[in-house]
C-alpha atoms as a PDB file:
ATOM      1  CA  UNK A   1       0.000   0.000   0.000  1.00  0.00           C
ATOM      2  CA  UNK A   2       0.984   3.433  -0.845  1.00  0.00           C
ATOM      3  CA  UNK A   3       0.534   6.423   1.159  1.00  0.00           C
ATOM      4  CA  UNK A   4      -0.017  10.622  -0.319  1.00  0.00           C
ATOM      5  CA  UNK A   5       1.271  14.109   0.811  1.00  0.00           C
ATOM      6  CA  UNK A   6       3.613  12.583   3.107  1.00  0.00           C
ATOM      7  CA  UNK A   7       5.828  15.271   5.757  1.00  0.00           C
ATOM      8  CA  UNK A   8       8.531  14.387   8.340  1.00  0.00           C
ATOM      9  CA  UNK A   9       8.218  15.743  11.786  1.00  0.00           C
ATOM     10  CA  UNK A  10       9.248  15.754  15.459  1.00  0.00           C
ATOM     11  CA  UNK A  11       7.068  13.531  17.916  1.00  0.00           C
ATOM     12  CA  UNK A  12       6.400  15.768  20.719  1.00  0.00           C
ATOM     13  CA  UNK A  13       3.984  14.328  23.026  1.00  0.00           C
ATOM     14  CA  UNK A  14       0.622  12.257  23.094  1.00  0.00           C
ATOM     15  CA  UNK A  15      -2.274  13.387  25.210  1.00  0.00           C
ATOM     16  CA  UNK A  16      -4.660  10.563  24.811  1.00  0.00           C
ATOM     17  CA  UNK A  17      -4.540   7.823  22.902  1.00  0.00           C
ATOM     18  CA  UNK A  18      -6.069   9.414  19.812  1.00  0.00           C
ATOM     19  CA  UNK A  19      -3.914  12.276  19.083  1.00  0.00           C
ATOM     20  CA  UNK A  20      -0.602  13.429  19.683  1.00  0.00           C
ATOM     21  CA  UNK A  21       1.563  17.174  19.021  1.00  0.00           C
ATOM     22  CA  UNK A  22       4.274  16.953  16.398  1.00  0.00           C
ATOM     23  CA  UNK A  23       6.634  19.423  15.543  1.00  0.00           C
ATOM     24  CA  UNK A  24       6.204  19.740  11.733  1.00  0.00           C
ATOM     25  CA  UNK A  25       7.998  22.543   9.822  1.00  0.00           C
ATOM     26  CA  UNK A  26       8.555  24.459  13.009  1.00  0.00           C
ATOM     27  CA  UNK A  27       4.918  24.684  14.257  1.00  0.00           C
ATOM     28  CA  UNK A  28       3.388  21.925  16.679  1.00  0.00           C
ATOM     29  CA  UNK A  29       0.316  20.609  15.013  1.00  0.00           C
ATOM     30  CA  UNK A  30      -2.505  17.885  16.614  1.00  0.00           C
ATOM     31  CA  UNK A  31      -2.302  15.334  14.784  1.00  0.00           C
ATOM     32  CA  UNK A  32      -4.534  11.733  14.446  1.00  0.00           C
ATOM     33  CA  UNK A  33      -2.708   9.070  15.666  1.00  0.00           C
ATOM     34  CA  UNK A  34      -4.009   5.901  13.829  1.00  0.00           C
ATOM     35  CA  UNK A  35      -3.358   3.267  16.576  1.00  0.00           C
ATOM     36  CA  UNK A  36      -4.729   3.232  19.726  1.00  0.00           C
ATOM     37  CA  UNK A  37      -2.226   1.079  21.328  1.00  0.00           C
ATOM     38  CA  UNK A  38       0.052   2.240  23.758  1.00  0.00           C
ATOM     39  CA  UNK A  39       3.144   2.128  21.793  1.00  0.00           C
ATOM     40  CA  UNK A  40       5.782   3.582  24.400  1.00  0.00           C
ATOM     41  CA  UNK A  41       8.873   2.572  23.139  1.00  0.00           C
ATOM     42  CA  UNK A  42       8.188   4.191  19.972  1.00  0.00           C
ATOM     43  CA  UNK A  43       6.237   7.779  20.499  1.00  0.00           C
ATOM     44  CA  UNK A  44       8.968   9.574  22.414  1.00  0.00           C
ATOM     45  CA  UNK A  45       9.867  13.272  22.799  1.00  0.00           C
ATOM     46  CA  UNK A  46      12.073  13.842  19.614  1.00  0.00           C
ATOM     47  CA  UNK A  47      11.351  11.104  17.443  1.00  0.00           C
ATOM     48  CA  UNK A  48      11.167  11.360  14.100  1.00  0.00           C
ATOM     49  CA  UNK A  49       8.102  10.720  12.456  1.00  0.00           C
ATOM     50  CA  UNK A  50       5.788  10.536   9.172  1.00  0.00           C
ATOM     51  CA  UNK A  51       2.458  11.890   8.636  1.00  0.00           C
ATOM     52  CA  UNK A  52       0.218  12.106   5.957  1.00  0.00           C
ATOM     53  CA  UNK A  53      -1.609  14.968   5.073  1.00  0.00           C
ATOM     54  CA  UNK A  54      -5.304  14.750   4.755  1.00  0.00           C
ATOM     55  CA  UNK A  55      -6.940  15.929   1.623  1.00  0.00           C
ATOM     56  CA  UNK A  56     -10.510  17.016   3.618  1.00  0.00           C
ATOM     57  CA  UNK A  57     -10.692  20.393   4.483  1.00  0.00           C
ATOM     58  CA  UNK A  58     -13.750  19.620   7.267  1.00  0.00           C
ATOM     59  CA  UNK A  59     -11.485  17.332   8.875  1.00  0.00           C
ATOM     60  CA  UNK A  60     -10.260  18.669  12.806  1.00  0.00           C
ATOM     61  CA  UNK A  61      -6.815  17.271  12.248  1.00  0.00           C
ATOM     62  CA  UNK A  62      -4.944  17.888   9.026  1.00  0.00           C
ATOM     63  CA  UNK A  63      -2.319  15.125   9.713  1.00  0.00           C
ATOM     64  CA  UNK A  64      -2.056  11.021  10.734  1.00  0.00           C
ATOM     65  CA  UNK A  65       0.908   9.789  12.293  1.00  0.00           C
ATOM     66  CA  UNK A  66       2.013   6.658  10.413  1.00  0.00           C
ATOM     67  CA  UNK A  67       4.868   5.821  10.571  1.00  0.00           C
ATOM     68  CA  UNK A  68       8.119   6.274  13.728  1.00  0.00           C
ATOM     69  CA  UNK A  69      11.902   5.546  13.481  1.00  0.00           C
ATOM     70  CA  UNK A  70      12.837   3.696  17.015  1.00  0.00           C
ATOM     71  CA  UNK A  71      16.533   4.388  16.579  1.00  0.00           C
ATOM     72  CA  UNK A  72      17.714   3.233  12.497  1.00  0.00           C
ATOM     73  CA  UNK A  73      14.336   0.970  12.276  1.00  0.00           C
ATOM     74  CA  UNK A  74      11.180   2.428  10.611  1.00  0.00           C
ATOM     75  CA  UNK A  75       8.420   1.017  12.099  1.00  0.00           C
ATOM     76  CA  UNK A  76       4.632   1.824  10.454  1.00  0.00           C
ATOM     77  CA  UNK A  77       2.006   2.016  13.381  1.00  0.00           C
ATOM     78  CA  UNK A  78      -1.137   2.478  11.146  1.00  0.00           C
ATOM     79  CA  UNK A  79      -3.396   0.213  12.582  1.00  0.00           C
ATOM     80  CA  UNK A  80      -5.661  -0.137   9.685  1.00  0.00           C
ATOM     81  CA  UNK A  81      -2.353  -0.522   7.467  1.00  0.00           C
ATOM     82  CA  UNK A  82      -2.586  -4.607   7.973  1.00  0.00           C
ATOM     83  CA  UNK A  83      -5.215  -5.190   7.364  1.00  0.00           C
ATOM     84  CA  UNK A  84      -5.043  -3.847   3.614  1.00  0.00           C
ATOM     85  CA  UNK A  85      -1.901  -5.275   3.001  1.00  0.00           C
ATOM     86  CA  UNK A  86      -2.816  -8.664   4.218  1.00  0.00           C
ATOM     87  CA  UNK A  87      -6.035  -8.232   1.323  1.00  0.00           C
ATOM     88  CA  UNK A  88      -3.617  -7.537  -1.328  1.00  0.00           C
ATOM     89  CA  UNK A  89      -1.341 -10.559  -0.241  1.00  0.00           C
ATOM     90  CA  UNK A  90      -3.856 -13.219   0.377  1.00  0.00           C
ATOM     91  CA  UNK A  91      -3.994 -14.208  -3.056  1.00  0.00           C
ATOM     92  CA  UNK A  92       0.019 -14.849  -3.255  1.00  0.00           C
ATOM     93  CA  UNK A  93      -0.077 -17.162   0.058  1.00  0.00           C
ATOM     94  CA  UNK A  94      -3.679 -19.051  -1.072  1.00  0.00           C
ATOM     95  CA  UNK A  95      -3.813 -18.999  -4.319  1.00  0.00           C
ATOM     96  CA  UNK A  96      -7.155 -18.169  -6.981  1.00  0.00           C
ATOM     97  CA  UNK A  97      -9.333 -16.752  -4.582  1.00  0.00           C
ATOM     98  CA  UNK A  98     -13.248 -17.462  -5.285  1.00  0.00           C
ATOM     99  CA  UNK A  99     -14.251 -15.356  -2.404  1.00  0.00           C
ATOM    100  CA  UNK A 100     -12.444 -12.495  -0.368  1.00  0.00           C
ATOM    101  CA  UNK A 101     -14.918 -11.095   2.185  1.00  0.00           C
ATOM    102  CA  UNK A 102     -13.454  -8.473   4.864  1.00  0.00           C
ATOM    103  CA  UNK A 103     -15.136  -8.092   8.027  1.00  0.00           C
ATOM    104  CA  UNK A 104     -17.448 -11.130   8.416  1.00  0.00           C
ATOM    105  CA  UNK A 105     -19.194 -12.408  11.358  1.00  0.00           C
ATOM    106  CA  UNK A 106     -18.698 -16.074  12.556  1.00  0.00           C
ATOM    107  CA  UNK A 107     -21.023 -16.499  15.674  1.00  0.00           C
ATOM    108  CA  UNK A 108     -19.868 -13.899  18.320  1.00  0.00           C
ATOM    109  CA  UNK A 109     -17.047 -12.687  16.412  1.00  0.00           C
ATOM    110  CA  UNK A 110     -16.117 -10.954  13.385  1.00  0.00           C
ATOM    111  CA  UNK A 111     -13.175 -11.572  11.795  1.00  0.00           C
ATOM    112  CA  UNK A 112     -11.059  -9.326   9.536  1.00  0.00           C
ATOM    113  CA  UNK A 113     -11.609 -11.967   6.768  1.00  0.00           C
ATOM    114  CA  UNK A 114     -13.285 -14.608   5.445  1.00  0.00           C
ATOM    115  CA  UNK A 115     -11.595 -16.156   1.951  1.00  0.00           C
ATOM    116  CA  UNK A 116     -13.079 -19.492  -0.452  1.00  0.00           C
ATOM    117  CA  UNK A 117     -10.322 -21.273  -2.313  1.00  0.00           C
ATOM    118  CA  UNK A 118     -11.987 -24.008  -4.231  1.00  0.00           C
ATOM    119  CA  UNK A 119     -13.492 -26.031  -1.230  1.00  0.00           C
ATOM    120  CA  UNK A 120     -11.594 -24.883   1.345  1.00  0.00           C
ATOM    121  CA  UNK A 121     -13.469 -22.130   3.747  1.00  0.00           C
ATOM    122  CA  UNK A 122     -11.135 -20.478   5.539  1.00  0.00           C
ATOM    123  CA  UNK A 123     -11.025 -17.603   8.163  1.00  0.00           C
ATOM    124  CA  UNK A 124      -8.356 -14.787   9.189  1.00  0.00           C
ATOM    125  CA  UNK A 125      -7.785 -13.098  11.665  1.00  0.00           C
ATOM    126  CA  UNK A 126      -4.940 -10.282  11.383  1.00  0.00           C
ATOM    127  CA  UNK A 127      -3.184  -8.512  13.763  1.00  0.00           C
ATOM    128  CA  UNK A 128      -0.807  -5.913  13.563  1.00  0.00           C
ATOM    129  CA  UNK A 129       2.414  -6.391  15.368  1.00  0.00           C
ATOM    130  CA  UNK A 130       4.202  -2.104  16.558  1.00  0.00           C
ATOM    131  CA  UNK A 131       6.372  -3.857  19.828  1.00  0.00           C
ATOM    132  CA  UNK A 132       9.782  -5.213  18.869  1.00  0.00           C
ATOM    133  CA  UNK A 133      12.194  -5.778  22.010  1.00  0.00           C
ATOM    134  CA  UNK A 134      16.001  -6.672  21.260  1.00  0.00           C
ATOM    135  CA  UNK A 135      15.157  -8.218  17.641  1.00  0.00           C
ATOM    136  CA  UNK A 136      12.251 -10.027  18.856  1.00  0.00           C
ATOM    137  CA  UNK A 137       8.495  -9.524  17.754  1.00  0.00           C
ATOM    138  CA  UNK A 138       6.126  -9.227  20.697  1.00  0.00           C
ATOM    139  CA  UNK A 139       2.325  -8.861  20.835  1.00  0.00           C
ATOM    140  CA  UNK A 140      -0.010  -7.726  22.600  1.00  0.00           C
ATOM    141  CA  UNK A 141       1.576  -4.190  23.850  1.00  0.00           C
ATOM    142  CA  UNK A 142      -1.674  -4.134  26.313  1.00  0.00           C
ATOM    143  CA  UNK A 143      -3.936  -6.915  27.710  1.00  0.00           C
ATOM    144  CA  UNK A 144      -6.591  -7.935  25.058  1.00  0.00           C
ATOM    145  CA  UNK A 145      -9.573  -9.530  26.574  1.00  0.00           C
ATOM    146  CA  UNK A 146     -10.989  -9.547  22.636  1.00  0.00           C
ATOM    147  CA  UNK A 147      -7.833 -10.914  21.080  1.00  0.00           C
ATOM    148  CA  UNK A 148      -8.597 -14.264  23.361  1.00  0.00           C
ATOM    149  CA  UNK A 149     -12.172 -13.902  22.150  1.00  0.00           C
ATOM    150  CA  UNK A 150     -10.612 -14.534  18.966  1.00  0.00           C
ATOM    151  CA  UNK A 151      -8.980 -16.968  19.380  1.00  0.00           C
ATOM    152  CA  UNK A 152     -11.337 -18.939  21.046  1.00  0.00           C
ATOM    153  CA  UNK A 153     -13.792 -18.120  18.174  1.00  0.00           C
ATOM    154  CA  UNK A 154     -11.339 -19.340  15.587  1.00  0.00           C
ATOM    155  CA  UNK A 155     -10.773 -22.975  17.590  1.00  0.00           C
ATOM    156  CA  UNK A 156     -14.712 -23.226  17.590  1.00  0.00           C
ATOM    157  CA  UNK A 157     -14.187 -22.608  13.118  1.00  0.00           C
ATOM    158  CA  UNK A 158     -11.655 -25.214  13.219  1.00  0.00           C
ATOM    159  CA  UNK A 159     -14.002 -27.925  14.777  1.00  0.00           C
ATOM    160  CA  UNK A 160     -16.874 -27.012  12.530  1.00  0.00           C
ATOM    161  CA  UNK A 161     -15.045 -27.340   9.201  1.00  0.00           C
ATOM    162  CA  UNK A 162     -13.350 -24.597   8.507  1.00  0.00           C
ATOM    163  CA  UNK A 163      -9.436 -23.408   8.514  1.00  0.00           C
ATOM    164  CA  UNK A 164      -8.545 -20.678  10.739  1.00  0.00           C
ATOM    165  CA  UNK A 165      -5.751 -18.189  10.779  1.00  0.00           C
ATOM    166  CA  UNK A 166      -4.482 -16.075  13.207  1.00  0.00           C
ATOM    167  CA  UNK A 167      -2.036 -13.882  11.075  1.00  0.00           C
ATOM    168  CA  UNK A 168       0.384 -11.569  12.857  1.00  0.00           C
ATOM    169  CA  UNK A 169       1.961  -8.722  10.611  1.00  0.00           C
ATOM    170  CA  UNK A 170       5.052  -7.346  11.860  1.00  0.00           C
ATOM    171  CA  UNK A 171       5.153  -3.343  10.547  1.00  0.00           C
ATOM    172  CA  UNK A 172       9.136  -3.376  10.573  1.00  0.00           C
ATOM    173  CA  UNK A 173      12.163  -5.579   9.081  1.00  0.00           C
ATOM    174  CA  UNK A 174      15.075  -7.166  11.274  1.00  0.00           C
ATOM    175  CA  UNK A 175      13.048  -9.567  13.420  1.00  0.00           C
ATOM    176  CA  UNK A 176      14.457 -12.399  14.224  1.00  0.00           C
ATOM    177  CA  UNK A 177      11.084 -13.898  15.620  1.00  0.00           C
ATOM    178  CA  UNK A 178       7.988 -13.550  16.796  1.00  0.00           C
ATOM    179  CA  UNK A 179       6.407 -14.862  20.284  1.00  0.00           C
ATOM    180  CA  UNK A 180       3.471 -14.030  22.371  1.00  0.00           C
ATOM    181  CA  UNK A 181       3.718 -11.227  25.114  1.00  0.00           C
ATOM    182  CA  UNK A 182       3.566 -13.707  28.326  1.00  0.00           C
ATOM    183  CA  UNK A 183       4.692 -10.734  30.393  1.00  0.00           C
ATOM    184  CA  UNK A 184       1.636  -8.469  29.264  1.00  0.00           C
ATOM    185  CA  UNK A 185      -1.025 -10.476  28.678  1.00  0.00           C
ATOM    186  CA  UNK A 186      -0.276 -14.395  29.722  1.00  0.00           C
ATOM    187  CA  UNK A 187      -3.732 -15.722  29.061  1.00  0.00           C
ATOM    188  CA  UNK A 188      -3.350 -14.708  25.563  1.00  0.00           C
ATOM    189  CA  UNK A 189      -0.545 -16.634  24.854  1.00  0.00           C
ATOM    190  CA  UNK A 190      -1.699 -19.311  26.443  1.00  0.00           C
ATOM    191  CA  UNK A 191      -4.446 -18.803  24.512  1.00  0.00           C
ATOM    192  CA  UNK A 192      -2.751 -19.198  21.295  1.00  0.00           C
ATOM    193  CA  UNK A 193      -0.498 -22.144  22.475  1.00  0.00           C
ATOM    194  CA  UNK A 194      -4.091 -24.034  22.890  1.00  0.00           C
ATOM    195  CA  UNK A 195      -5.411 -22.656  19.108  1.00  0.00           C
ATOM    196  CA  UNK A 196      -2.280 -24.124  17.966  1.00  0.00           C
ATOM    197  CA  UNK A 197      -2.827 -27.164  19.305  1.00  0.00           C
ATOM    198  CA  UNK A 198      -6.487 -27.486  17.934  1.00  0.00           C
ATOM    199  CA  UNK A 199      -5.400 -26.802  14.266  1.00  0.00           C
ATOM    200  CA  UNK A 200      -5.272 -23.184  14.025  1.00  0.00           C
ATOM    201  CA  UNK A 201      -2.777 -21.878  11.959  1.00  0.00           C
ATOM    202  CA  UNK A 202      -0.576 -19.366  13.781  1.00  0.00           C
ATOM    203  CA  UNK A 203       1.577 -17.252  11.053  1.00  0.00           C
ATOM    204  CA  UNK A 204       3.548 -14.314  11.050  1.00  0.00           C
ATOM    205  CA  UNK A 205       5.341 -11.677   8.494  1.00  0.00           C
ATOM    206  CA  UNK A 206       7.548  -8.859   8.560  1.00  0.00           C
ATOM    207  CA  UNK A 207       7.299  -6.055   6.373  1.00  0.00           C
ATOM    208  CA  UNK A 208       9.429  -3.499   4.295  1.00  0.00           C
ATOM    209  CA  UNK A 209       8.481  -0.330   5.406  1.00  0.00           C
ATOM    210  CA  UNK A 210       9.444   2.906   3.918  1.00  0.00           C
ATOM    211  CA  UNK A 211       7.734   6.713   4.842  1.00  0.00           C
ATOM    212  CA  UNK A 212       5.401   5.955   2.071  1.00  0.00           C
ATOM    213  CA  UNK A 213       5.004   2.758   1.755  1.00  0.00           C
ATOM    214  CA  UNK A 214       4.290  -1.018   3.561  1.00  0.00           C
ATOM    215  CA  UNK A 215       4.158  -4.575   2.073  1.00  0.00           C
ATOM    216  CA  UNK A 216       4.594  -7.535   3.089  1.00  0.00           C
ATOM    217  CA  UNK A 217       7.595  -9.383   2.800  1.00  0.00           C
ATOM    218  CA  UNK A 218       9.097 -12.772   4.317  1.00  0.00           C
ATOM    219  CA  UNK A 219       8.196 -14.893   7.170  1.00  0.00           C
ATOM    220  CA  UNK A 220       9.477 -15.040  10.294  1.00  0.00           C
ATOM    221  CA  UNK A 221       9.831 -17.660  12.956  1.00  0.00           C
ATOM    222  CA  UNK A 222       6.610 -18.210  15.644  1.00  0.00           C
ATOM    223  CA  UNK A 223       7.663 -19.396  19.090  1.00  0.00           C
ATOM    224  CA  UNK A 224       4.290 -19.562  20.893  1.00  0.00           C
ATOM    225  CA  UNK A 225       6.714 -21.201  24.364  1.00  0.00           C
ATOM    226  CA  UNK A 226       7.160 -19.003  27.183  1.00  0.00           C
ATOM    227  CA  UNK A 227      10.994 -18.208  28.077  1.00  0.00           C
ATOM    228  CA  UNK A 228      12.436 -18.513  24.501  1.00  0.00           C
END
């Protein structure tokens, strides 16, 4: 995906969890921040940061906040970014897709995607991946009481027929691997350990990320153990 009317700024600081004041071109500006994770490592005073500029002249904020170097690594924190990306990939990891439905309800859930290849029915769950510690991929950055309802959705798929994907997209390169965040949120790891287990396919990619752009690019290793 391709992002317009890109600017550099200076992170400055992030009231709530919606906006945040960057430094752009000398004046501070409030700015959307399109995830509403907590992202601490990553929004601090003085980073450097990438914003697009909003065509809509109605809109309260001129600017979103996509994208944040943490040290020489470019890291894109659009939340909605994966979800896009994953849509224009699917066909390249499933092949001719028949059907390619975002947003779809199974039972009490709705997942980002539902996809038909030939017989197969299968359904996807994506999640975006912002928290990288030492070289290591880490999610969730906050306890996610909803992420474990999807999880425990997508084992409930598996034993009526259908595949199941929980797909984690990493919005940086040089990640050695990827693991649950035991430390944050145990149940959810323990969580995926057991949709694992029941036939759920656990997957994860990284991406190649520049101030304008994100795709997907290789895979990377899942550890779903504690302690690795």
């Amino acid at each position: 995906m391709k992002y317009q009317n890109i600017v550099e700024g200076r992170f400055v600081s992030r009231p709530n969890r919606f906006i945040a004041h960057v430094e752009i071109s000398g004046s501070e500006e409030v700015c959307h921040v399109k995830n509403t994770g907590r992202c601490r490592e990553l929004l601090i005073p003085g980073a450097k940061v990438f914003l697009e500029q909003s065509k809509n002249p109605a809109r309260k904020t001129e600017y979103d906040l996509v994208a944040v170097y943490k040290k020489d690594k470019l890291v894109n924190i659009d939340s909605q970014a994966p979800n896009k990306i994953f849509y224009e990939w699917a066909k390249q990891y499933f092949g001719e897709l028949s059907v390619l439905r975002p947003e779809t309800r199974y039972k009490n859930s709705r997942f980002d995607c539902y996809i038909e290849v030939g017989e197969r029915k299968i359904f996807v769950e994506v999640k975006g991946v912002t928290l990288e510690k030492k070289g290591v991929a880490k999610f969730p950055d906050a306890p996610t009481e909803r992420g474990i309802k999807h999880i425990e959705e997508l084992i409930d798929a598996v034993e009526n027929g259908y595949e199941a994907y929980m797909f984690f997209v990493v919005q940086m390169k040089g990640i050695s691997y990827f693991t649950p965040n035991y430390k944050t949120h145990r149940a959810f790891g323990e969580a995926l350990v057991r949709a694992k287990k029941s036939g759920v396919n656990v997957v994860c990619v990284d991406c190649n990320v520049t101030p304008d752009t994100l795709k997907i690019d290789d895979f990377i290793e899942v550890i779903l153990e504690e302690n690795q």
